[in-house]
PDB file of N, CA and C in Angstrom:
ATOM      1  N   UNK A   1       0.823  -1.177   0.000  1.00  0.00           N
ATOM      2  CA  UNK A   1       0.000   0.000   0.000  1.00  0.00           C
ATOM      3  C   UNK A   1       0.878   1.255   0.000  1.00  0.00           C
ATOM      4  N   UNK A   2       0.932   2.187  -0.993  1.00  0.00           N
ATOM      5  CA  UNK A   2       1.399   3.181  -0.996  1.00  0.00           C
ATOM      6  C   UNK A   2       1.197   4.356   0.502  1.00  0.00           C
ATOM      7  N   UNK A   3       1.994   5.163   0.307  1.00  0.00           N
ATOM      8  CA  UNK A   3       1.628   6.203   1.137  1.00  0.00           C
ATOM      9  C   UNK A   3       1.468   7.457   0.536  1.00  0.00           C
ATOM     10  N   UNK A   4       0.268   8.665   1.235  1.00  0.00           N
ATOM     11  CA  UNK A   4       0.242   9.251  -0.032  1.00  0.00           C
ATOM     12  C   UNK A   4      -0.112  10.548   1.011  1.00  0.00           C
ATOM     13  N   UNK A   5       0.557  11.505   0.969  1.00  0.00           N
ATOM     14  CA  UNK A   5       0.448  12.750   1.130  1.00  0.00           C
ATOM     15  C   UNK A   5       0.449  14.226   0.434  1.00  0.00           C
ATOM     16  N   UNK A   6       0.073  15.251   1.126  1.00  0.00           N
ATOM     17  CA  UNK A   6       0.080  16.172   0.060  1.00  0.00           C
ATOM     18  C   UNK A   6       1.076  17.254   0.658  1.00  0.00           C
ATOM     19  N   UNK A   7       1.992  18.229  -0.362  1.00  0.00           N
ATOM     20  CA  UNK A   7       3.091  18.982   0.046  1.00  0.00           C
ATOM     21  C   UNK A   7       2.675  20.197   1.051  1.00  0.00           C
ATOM     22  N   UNK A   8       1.014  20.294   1.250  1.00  0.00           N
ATOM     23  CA  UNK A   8       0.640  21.604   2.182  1.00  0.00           C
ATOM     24  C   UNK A   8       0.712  20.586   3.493  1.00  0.00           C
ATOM     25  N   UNK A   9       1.000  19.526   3.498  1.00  0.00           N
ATOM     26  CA  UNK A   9       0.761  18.479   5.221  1.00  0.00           C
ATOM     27  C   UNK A   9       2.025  19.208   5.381  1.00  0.00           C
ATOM     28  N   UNK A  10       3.021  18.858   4.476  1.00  0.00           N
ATOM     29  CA  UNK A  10       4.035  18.631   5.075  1.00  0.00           C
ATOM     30  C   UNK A  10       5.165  20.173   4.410  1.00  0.00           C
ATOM     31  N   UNK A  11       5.257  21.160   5.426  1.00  0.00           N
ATOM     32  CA  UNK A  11       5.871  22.110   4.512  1.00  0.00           C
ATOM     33  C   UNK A  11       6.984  22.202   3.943  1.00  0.00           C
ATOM     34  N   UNK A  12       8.273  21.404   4.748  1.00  0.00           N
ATOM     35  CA  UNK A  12       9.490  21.177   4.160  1.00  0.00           C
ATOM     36  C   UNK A  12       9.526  20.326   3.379  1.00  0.00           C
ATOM     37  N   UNK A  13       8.690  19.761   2.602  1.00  0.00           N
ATOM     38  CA  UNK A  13       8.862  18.998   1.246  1.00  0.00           C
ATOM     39  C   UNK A  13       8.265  20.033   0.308  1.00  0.00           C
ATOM     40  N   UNK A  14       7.373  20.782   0.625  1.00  0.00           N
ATOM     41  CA  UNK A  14       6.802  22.007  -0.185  1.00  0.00           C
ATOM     42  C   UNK A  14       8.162  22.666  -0.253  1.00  0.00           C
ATOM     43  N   UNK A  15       8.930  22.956   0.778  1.00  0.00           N
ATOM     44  CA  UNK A  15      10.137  24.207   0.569  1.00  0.00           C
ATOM     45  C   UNK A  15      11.207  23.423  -0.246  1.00  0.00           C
ATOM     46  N   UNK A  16      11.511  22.121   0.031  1.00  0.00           N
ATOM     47  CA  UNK A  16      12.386  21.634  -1.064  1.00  0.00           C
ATOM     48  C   UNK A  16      11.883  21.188  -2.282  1.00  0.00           C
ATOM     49  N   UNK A  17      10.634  21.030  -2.449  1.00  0.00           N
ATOM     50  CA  UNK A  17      10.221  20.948  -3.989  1.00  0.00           C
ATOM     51  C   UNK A  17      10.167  22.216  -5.142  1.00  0.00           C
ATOM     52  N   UNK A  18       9.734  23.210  -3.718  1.00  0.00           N
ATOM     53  CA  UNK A  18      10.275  24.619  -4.764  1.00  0.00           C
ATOM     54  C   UNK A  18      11.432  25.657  -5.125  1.00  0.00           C
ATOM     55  N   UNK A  19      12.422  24.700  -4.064  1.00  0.00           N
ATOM     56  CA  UNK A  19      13.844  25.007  -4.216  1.00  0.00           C
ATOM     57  C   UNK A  19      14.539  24.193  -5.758  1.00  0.00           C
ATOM     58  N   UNK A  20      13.974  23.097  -5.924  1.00  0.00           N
ATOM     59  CA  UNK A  20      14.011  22.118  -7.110  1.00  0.00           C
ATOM     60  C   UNK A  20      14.024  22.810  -8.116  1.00  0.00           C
ATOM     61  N   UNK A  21      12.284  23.256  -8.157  1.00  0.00           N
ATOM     62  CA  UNK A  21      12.156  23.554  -9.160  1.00  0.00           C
ATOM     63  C   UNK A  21      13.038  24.797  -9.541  1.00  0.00           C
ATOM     64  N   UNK A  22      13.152  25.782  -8.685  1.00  0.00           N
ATOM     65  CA  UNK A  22      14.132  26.885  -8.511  1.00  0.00           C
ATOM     66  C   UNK A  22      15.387  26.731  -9.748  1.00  0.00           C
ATOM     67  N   UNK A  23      16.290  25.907  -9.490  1.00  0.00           N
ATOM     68  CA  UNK A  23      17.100  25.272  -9.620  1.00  0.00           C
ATOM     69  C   UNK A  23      16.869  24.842 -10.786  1.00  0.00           C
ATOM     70  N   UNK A  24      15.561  23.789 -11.429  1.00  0.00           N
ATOM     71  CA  UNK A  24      15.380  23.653 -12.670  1.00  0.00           C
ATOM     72  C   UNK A  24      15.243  24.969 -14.081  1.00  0.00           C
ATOM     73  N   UNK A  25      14.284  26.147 -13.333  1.00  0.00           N
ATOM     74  CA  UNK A  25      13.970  27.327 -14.094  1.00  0.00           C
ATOM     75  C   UNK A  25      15.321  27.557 -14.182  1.00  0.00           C
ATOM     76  N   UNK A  26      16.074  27.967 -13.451  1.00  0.00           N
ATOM     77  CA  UNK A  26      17.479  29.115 -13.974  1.00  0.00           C
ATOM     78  C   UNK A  26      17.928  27.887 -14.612  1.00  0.00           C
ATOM     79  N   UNK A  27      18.443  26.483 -14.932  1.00  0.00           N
ATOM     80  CA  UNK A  27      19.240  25.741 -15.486  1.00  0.00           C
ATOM     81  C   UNK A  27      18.473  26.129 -17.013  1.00  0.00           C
ATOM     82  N   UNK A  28      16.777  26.010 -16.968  1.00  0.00           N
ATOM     83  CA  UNK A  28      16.463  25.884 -18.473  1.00  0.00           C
ATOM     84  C   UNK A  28      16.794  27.860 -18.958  1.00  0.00           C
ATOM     85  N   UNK A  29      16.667  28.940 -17.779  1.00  0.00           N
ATOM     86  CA  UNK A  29      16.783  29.677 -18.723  1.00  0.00           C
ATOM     87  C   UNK A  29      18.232  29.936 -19.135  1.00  0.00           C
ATOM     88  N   UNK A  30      18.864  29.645 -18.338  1.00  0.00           N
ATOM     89  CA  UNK A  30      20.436  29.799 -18.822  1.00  0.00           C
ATOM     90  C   UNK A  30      20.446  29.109 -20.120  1.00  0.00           C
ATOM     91  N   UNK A  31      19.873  28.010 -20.282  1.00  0.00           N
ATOM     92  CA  UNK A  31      20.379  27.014 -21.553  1.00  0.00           C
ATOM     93  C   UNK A  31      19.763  28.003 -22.581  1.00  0.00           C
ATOM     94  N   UNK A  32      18.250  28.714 -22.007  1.00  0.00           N
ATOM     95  CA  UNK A  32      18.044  29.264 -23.580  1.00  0.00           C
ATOM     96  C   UNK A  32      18.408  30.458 -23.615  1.00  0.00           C
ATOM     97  N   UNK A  33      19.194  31.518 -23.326  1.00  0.00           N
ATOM     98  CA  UNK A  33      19.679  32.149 -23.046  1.00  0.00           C
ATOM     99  C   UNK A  33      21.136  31.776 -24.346  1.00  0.00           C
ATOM    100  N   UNK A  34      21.757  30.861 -24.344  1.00  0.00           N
ATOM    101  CA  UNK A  34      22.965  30.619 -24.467  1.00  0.00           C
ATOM    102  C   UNK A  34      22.527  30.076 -25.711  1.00  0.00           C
ATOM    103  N   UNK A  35      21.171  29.351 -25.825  1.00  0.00           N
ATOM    104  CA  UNK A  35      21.093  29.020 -27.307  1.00  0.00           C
ATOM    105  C   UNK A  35      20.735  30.247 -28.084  1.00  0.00           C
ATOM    106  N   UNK A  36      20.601  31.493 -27.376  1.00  0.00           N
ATOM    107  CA  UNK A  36      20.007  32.651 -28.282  1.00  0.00           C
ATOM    108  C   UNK A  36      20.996  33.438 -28.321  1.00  0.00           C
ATOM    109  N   UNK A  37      22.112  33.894 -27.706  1.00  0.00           N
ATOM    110  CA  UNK A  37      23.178  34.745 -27.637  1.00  0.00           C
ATOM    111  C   UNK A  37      24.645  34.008 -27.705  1.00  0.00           C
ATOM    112  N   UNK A  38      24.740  32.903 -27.041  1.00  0.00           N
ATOM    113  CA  UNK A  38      25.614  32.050 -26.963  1.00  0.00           C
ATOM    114  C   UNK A  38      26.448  32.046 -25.913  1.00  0.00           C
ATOM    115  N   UNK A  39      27.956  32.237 -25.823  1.00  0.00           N
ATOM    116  CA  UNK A  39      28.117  32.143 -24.290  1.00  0.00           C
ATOM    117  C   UNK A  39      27.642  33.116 -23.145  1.00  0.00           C
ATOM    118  N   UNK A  40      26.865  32.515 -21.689  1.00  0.00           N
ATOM    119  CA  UNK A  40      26.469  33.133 -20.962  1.00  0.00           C
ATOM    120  C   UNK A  40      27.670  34.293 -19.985  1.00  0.00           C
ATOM    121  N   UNK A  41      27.941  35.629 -20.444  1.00  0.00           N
ATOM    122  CA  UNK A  41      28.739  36.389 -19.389  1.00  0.00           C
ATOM    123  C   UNK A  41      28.226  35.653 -17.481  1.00  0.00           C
ATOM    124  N   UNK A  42      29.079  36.069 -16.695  1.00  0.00           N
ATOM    125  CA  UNK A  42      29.224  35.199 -15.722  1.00  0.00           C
ATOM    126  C   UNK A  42      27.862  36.545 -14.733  1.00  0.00           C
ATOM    127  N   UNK A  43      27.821  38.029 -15.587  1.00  0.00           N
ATOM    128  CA  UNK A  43      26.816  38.624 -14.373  1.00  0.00           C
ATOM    129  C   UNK A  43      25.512  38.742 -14.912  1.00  0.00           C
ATOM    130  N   UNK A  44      25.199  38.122 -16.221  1.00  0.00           N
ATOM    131  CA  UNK A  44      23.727  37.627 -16.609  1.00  0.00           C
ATOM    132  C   UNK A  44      23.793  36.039 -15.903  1.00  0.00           C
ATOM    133  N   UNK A  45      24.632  35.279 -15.563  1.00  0.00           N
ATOM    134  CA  UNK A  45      24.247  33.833 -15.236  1.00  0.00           C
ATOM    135  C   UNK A  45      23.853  34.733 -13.423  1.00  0.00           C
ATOM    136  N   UNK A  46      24.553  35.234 -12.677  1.00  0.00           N
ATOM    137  CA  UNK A  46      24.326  35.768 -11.641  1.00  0.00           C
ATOM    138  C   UNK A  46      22.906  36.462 -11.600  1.00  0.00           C
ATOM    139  N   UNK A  47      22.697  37.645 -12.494  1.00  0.00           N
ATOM    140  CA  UNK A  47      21.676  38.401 -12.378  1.00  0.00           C
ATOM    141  C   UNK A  47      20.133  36.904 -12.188  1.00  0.00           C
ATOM    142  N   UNK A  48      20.450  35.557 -13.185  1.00  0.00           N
ATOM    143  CA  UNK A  48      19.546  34.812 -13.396  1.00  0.00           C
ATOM    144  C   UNK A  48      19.612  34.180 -12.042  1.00  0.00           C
ATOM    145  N   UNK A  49      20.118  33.440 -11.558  1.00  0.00           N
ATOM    146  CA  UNK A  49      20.200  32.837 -10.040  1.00  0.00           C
ATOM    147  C   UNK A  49      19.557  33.728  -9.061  1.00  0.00           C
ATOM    148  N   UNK A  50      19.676  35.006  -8.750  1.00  0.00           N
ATOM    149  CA  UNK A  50      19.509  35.824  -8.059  1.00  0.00           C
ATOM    150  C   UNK A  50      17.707  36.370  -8.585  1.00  0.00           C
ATOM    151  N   UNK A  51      17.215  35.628  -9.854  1.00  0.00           N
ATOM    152  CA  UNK A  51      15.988  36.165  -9.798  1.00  0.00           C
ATOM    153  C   UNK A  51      14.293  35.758  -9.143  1.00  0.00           C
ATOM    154  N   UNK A  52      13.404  36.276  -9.259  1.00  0.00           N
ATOM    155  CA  UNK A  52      12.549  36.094  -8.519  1.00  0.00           C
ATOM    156  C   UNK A  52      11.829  34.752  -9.478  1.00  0.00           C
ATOM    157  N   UNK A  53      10.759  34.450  -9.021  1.00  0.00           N
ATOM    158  CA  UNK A  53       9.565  33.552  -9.526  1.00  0.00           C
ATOM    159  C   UNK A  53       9.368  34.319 -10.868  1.00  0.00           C
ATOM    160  N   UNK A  54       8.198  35.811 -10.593  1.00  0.00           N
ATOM    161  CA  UNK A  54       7.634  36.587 -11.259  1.00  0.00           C
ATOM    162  C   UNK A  54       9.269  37.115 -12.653  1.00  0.00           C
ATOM    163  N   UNK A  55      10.042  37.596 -12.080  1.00  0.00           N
ATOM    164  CA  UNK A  55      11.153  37.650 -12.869  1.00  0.00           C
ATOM    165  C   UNK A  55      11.233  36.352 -14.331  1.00  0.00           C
ATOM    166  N   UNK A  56      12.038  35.383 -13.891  1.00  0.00           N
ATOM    167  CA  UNK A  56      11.673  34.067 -14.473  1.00  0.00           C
ATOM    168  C   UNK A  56      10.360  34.137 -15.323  1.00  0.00           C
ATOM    169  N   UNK A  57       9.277  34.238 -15.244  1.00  0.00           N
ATOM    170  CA  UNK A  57       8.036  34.571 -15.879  1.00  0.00           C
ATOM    171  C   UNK A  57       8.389  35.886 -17.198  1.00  0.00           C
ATOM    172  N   UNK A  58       8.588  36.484 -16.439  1.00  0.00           N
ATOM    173  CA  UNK A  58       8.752  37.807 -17.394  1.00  0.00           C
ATOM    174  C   UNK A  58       9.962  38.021 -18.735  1.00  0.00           C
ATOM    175  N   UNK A  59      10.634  37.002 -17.881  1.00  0.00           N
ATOM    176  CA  UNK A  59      11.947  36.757 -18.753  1.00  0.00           C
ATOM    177  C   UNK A  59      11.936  36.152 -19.520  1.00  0.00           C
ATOM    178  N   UNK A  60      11.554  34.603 -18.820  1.00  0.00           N
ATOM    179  CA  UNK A  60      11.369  33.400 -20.147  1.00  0.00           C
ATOM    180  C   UNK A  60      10.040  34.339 -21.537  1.00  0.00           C
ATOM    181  N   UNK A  61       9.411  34.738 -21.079  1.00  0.00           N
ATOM    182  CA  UNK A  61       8.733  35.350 -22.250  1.00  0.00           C
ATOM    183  C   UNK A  61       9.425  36.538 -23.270  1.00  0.00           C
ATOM    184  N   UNK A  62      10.378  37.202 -22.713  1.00  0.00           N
ATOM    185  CA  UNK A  62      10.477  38.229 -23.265  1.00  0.00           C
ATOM    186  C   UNK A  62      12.278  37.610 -24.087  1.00  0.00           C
ATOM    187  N   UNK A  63      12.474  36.943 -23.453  1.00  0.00           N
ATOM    188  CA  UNK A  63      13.599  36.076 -24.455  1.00  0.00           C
ATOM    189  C   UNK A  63      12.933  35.381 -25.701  1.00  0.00           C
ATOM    190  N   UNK A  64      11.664  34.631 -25.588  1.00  0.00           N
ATOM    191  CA  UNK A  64      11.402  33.608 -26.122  1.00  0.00           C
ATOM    192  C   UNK A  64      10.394  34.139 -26.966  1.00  0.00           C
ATOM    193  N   UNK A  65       9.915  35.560 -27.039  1.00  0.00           N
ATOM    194  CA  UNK A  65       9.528  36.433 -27.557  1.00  0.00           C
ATOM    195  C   UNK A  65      10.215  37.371 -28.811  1.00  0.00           C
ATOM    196  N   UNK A  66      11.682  37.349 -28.518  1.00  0.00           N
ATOM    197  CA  UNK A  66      12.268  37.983 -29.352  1.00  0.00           C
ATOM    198  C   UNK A  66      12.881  37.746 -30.518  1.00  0.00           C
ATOM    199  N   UNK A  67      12.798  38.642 -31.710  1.00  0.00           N
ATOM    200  CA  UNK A  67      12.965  38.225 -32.893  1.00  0.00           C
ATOM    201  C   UNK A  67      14.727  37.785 -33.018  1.00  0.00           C
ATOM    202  N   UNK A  68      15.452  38.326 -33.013  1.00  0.00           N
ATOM    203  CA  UNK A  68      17.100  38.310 -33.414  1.00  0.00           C
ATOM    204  C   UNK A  68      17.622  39.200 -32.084  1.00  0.00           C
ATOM    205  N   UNK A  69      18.060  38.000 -31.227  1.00  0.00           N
ATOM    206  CA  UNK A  69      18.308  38.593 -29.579  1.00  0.00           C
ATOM    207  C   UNK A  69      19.769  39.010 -29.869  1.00  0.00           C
ATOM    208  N   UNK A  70      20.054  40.287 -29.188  1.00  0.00           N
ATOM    209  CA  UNK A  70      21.379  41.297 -29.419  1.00  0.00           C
ATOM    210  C   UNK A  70      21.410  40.878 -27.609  1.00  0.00           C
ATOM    211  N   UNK A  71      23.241  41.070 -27.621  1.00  0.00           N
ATOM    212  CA  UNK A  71      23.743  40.590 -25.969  1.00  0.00           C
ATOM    213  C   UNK A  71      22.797  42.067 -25.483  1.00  0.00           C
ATOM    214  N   UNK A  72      22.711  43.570 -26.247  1.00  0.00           N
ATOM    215  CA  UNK A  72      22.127  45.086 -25.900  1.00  0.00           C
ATOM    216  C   UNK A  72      20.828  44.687 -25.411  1.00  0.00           C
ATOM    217  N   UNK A  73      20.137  43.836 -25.624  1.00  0.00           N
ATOM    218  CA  UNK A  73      18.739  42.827 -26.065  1.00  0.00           C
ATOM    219  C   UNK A  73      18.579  42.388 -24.902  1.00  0.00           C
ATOM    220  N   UNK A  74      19.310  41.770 -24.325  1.00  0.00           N
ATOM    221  CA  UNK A  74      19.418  40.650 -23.610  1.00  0.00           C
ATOM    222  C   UNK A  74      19.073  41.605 -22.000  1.00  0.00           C
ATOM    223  N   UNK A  75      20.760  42.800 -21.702  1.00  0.00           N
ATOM    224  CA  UNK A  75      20.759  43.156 -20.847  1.00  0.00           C
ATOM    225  C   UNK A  75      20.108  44.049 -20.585  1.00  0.00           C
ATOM    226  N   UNK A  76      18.928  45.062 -21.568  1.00  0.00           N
ATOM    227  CA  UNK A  76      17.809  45.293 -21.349  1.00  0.00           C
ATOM    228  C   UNK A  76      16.542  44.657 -20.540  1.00  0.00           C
ATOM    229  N   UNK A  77      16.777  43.802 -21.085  1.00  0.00           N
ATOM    230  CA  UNK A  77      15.444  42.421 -20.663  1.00  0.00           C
ATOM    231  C   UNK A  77      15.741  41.929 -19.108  1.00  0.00           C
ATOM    232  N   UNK A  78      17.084  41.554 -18.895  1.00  0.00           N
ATOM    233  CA  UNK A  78      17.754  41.636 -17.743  1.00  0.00           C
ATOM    234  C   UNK A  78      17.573  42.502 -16.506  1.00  0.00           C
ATOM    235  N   UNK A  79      17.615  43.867 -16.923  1.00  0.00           N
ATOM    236  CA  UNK A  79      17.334  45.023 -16.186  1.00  0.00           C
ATOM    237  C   UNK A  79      18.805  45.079 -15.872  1.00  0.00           C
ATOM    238  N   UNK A  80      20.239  44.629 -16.748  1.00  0.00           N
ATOM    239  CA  UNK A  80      21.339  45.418 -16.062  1.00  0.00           C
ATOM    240  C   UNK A  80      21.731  46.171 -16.448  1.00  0.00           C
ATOM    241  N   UNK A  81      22.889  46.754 -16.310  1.00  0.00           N
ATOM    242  CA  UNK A  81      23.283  47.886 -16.559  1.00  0.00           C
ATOM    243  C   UNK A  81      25.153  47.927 -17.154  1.00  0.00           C
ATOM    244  N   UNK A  82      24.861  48.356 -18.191  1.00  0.00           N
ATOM    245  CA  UNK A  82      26.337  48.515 -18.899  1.00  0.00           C
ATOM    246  C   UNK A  82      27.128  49.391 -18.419  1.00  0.00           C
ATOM    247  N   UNK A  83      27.846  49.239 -18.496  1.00  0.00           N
ATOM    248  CA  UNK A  83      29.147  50.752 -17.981  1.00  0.00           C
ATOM    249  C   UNK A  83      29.858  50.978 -19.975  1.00  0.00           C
TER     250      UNK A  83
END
């Protein structure tokens, strides 16, 4: 007989399932990221680790949205800032 619970019983499987997934989003957006510009600079892979849920949302669309992505492109979308 199985055992079968749900992740609101138990909250630290809720907090490590959404640390997971965490972890999964920045791996896939880095990859597409790198398939659209090519190598990832090391403070867009940072700026991506460091982003929110809603971020991630806004991003994966506005990458996956764009016609012929420029790195100018990119760190717009990013919100960083060039010197």
């Amino acid at each position: 007989m199985a055992v079968q619970f749900t992740l609101e019983e138990y909250p630290l499987y809720d907090e490590a399932f959404a640390k997971g997934m965490a972890k999964g989003d920045v791996k896939r957006l880095l990859r597409l990221i790198e398939r659209r510009v090519g190598t990832v600079p090391d403070n867009v892979a940072e700026r991506v680790r460091n982003g929110s849920a809603e971020d991630f949302d806004r991003w994966f669309d506005a990458i996956g949205d764009s016609g012929n992505l420029t790195a100018a492109e990119l760190d717009s979308i990013l919100d960083l800032r060039t010197n």
